[in-house]
PDB file of N, CA and C in Angstrom:
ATOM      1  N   UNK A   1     -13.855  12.827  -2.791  1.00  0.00           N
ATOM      2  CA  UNK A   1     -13.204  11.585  -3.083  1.00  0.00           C
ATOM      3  C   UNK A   1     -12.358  11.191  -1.875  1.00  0.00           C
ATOM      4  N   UNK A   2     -12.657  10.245  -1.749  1.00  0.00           N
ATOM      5  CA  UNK A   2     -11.635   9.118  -0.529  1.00  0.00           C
ATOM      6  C   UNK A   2     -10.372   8.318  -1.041  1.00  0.00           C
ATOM      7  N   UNK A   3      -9.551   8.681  -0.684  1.00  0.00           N
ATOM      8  CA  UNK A   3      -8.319   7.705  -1.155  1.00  0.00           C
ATOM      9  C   UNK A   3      -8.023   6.675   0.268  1.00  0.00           C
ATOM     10  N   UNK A   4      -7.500   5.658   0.082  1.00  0.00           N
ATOM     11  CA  UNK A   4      -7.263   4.920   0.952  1.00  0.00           C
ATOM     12  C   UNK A   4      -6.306   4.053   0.584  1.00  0.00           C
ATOM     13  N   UNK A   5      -4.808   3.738   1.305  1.00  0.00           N
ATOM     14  CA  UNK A   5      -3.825   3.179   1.020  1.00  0.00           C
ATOM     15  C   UNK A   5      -3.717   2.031   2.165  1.00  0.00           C
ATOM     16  N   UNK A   6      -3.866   0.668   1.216  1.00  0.00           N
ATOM     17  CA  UNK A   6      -3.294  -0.270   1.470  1.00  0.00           C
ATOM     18  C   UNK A   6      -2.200  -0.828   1.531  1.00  0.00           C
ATOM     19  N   UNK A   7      -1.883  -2.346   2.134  1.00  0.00           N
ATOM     20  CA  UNK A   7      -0.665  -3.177   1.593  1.00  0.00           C
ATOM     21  C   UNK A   7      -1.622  -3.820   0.484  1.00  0.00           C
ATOM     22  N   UNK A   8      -0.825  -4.296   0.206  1.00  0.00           N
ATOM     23  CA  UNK A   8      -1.495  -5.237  -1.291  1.00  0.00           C
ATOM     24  C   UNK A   8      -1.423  -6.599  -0.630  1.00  0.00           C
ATOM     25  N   UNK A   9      -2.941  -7.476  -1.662  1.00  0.00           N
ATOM     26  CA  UNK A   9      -2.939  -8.738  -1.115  1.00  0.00           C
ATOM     27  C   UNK A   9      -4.616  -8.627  -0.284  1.00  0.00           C
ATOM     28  N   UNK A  10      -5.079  -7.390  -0.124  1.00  0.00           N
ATOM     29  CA  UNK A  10      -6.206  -7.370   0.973  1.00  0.00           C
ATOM     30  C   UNK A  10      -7.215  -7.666  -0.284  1.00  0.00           C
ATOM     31  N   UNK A  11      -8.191  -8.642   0.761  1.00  0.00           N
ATOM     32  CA  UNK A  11      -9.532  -9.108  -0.366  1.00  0.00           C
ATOM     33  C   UNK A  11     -10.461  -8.414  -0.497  1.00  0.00           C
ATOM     34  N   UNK A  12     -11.013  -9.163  -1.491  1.00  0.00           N
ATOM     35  CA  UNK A  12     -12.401  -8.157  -2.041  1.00  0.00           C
ATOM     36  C   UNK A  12     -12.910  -8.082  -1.286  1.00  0.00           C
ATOM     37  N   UNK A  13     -13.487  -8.862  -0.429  1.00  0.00           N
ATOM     38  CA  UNK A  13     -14.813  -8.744   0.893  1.00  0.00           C
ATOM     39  C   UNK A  13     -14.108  -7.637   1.759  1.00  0.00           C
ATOM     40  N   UNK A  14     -12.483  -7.675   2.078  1.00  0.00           N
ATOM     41  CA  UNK A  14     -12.088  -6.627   3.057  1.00  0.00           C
ATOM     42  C   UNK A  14     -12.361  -5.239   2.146  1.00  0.00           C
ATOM     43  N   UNK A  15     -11.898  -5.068   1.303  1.00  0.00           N
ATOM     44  CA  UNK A  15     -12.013  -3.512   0.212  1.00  0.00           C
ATOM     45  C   UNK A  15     -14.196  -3.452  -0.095  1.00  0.00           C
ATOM     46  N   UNK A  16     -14.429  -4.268   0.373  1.00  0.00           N
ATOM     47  CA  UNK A  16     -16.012  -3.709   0.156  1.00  0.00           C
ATOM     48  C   UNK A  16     -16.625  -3.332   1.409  1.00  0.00           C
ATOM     49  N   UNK A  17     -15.836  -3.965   2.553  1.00  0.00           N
ATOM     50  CA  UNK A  17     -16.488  -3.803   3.932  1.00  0.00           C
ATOM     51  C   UNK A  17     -15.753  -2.251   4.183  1.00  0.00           C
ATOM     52  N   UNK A  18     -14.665  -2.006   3.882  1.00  0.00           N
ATOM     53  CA  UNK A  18     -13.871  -0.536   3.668  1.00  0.00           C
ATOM     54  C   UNK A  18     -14.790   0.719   2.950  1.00  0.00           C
ATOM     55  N   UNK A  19     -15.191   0.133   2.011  1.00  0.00           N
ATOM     56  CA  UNK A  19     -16.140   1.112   1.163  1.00  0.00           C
ATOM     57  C   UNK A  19     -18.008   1.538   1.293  1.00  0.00           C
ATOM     58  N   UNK A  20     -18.338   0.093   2.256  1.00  0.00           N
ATOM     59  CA  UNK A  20     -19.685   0.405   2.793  1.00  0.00           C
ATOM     60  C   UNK A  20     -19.282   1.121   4.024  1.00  0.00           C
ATOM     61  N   UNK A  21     -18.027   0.819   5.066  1.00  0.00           N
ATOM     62  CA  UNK A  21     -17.913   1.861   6.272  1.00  0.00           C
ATOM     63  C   UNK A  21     -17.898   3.219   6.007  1.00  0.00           C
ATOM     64  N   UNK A  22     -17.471   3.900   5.291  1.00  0.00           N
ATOM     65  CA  UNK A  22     -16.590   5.007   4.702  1.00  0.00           C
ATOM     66  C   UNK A  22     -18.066   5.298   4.478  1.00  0.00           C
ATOM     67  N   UNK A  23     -18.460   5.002   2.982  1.00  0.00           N
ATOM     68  CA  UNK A  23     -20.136   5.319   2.915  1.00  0.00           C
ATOM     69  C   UNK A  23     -20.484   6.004   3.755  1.00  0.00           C
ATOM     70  N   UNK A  24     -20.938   5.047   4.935  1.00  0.00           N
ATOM     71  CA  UNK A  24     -22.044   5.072   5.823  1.00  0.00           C
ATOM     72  C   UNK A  24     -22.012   5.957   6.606  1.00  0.00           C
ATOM     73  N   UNK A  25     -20.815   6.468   7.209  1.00  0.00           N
ATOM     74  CA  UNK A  25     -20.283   7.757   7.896  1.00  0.00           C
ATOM     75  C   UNK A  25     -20.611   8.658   6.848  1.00  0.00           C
ATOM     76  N   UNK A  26     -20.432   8.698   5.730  1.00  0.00           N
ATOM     77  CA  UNK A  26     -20.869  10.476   4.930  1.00  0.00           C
ATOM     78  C   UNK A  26     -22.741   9.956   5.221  1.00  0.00           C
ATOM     79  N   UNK A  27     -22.630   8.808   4.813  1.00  0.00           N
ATOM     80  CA  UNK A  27     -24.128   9.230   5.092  1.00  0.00           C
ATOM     81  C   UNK A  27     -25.231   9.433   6.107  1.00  0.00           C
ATOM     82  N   UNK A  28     -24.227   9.083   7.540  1.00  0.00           N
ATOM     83  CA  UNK A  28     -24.877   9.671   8.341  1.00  0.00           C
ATOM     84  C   UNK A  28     -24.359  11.336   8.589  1.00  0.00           C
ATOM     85  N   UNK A  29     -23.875  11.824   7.572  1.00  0.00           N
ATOM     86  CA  UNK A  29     -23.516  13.333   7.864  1.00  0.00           C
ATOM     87  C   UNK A  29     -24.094  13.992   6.822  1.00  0.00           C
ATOM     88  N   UNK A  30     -24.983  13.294   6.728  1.00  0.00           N
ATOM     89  CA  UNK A  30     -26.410  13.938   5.192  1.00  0.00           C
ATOM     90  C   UNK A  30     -25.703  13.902   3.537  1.00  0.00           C
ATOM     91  N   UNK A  31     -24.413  13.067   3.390  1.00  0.00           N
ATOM     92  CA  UNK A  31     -23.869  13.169   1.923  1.00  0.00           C
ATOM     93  C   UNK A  31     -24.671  11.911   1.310  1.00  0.00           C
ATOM     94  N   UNK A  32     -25.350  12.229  -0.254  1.00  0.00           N
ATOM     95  CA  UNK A  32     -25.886  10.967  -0.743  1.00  0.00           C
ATOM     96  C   UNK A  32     -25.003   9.933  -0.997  1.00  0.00           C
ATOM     97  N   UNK A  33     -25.189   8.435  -1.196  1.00  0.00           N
ATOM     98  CA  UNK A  33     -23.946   7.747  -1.106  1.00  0.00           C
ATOM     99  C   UNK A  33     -23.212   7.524  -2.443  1.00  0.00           C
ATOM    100  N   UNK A  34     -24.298   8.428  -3.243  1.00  0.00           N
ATOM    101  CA  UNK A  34     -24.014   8.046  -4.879  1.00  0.00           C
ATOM    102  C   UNK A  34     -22.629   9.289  -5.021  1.00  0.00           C
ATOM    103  N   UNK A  35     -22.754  10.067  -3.762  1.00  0.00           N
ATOM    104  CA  UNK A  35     -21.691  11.012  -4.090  1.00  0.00           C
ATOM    105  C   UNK A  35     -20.459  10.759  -3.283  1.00  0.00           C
ATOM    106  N   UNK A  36     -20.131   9.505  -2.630  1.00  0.00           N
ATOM    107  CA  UNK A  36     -18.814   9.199  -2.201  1.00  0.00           C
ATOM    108  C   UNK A  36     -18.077   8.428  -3.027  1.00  0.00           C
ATOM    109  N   UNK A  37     -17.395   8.627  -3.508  1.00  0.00           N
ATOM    110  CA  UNK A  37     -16.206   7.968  -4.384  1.00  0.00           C
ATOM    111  C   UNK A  37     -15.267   7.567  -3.319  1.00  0.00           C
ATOM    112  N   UNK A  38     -14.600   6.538  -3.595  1.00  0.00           N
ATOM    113  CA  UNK A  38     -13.395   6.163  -2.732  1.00  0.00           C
ATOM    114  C   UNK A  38     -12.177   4.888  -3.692  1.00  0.00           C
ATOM    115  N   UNK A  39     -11.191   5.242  -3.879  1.00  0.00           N
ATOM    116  CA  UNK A  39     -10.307   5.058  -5.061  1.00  0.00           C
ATOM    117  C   UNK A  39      -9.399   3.596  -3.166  1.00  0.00           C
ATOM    118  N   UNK A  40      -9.179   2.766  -3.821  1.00  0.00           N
ATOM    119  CA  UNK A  40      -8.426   1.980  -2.845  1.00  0.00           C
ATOM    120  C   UNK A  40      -6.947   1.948  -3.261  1.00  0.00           C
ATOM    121  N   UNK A  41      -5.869   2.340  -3.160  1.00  0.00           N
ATOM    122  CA  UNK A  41      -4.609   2.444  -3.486  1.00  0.00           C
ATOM    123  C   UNK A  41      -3.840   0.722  -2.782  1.00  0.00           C
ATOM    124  N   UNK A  42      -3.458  -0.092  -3.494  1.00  0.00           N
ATOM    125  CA  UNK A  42      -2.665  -1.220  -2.915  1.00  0.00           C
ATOM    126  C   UNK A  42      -1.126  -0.339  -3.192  1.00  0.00           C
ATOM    127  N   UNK A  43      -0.382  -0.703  -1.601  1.00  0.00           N
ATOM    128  CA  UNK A  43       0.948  -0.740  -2.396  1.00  0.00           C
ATOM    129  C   UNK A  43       1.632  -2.069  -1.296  1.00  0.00           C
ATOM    130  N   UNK A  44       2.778  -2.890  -2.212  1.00  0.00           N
ATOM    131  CA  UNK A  44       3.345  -3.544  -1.869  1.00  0.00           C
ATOM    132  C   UNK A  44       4.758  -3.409  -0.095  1.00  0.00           C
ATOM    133  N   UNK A  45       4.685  -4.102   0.674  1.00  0.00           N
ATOM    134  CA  UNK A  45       5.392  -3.947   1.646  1.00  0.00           C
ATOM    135  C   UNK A  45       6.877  -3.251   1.153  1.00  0.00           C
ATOM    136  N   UNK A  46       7.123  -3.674   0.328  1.00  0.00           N
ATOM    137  CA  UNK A  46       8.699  -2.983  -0.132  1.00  0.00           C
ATOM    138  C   UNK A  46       8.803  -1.600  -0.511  1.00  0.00           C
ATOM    139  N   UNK A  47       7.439  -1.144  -0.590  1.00  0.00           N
ATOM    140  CA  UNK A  47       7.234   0.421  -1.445  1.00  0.00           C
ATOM    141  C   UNK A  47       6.684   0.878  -0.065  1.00  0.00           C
ATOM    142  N   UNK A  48       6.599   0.417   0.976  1.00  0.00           N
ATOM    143  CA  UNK A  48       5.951   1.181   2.083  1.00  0.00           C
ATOM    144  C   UNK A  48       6.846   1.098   3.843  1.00  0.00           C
ATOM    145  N   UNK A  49       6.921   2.159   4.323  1.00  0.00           N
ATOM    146  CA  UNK A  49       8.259   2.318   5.244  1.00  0.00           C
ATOM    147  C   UNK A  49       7.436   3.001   6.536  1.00  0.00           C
ATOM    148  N   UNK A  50       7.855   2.636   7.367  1.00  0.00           N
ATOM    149  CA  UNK A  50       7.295   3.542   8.628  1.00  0.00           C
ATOM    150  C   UNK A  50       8.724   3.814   9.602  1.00  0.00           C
ATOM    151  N   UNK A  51       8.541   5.213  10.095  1.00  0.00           N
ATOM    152  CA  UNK A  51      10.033   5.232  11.194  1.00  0.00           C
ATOM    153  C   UNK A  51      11.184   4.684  10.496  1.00  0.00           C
ATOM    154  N   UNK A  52      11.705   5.076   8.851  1.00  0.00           N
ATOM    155  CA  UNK A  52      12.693   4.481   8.571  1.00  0.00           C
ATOM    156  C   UNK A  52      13.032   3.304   7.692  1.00  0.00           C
ATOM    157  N   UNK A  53      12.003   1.919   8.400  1.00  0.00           N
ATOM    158  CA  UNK A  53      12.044   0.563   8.527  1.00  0.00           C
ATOM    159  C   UNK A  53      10.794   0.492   6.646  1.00  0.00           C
ATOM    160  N   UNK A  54      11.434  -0.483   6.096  1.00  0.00           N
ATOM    161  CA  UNK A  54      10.969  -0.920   5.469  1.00  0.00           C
ATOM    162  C   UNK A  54       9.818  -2.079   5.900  1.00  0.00           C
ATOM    163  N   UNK A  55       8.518  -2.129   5.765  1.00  0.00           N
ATOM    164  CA  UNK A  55       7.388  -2.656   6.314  1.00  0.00           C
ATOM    165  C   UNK A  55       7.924  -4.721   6.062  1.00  0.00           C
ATOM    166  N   UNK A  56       8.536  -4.594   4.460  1.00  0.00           N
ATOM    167  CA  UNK A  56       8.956  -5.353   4.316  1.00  0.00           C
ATOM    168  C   UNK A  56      10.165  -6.320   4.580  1.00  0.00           C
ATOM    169  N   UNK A  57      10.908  -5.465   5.341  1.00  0.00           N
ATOM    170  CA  UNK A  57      12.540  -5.966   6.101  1.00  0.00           C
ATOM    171  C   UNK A  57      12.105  -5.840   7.665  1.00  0.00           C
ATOM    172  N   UNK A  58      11.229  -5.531   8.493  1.00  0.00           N
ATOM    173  CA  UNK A  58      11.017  -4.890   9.568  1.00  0.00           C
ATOM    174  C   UNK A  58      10.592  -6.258  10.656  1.00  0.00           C
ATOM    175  N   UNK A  59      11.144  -6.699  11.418  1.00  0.00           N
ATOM    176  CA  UNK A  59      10.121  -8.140  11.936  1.00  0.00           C
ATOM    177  C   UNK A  59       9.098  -7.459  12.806  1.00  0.00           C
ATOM    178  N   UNK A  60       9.303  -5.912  13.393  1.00  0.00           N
ATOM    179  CA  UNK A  60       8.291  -5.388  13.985  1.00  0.00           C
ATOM    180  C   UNK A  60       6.649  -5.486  13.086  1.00  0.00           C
ATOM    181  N   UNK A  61       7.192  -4.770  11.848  1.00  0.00           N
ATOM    182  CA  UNK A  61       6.059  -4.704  11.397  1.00  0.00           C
ATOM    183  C   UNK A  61       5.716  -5.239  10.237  1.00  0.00           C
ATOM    184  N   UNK A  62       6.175  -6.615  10.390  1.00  0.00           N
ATOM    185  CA  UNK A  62       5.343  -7.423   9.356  1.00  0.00           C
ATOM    186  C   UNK A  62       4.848  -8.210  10.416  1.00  0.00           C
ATOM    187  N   UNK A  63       4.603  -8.082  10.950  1.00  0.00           N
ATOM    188  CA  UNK A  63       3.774  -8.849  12.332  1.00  0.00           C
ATOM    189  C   UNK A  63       1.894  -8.302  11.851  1.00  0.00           C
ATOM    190  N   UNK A  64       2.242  -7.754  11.340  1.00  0.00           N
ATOM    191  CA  UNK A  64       0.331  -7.075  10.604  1.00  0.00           C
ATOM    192  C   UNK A  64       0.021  -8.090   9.600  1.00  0.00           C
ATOM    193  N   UNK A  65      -0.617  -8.708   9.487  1.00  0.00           N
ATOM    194  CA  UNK A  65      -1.475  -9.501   8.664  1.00  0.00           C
ATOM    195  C   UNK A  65      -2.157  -8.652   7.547  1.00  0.00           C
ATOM    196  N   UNK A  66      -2.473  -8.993   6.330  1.00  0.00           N
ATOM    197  CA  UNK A  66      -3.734  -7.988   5.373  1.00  0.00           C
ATOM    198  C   UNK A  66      -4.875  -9.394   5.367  1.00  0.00           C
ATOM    199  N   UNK A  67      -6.145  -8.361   5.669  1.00  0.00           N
ATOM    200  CA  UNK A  67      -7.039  -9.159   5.803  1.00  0.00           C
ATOM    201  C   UNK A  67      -7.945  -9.522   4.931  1.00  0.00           C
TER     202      UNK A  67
END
């Protein structure tokens, strides 16, 4: 199983292009694709901190777009 943590807000087309990449790497390492699971975790800028800085108070890093 694959976990993968987002900001929240990212679209469906971005969370499917996430889940055919991911795929495609086990399956070029011989895993069938029926056997990759991958769970997408959203969490909101206020619940997520880097170096301290709240993602959401930070002007450094809300400079990231979700795509």
């Amino acid at each position: 199983m694959v976990q993968v943590s987002v900001w929240a807000g990212m679209s469906k087309e971005s969370k499917r292009r996430i889940a055919e990449g991911i795929t495609k790497v086990f399956e070029e390492i011989g895993i069938p694709k029926e056997a990759v699971e991958i769970i997408i975790y959203e969490t909101p800028k206020t619940n997520w901190a880097t170096g301290g800085e709240l993602h959401s108070e930070s002007e450094r890093l809300t400079k990231t777009k979700v795509p």
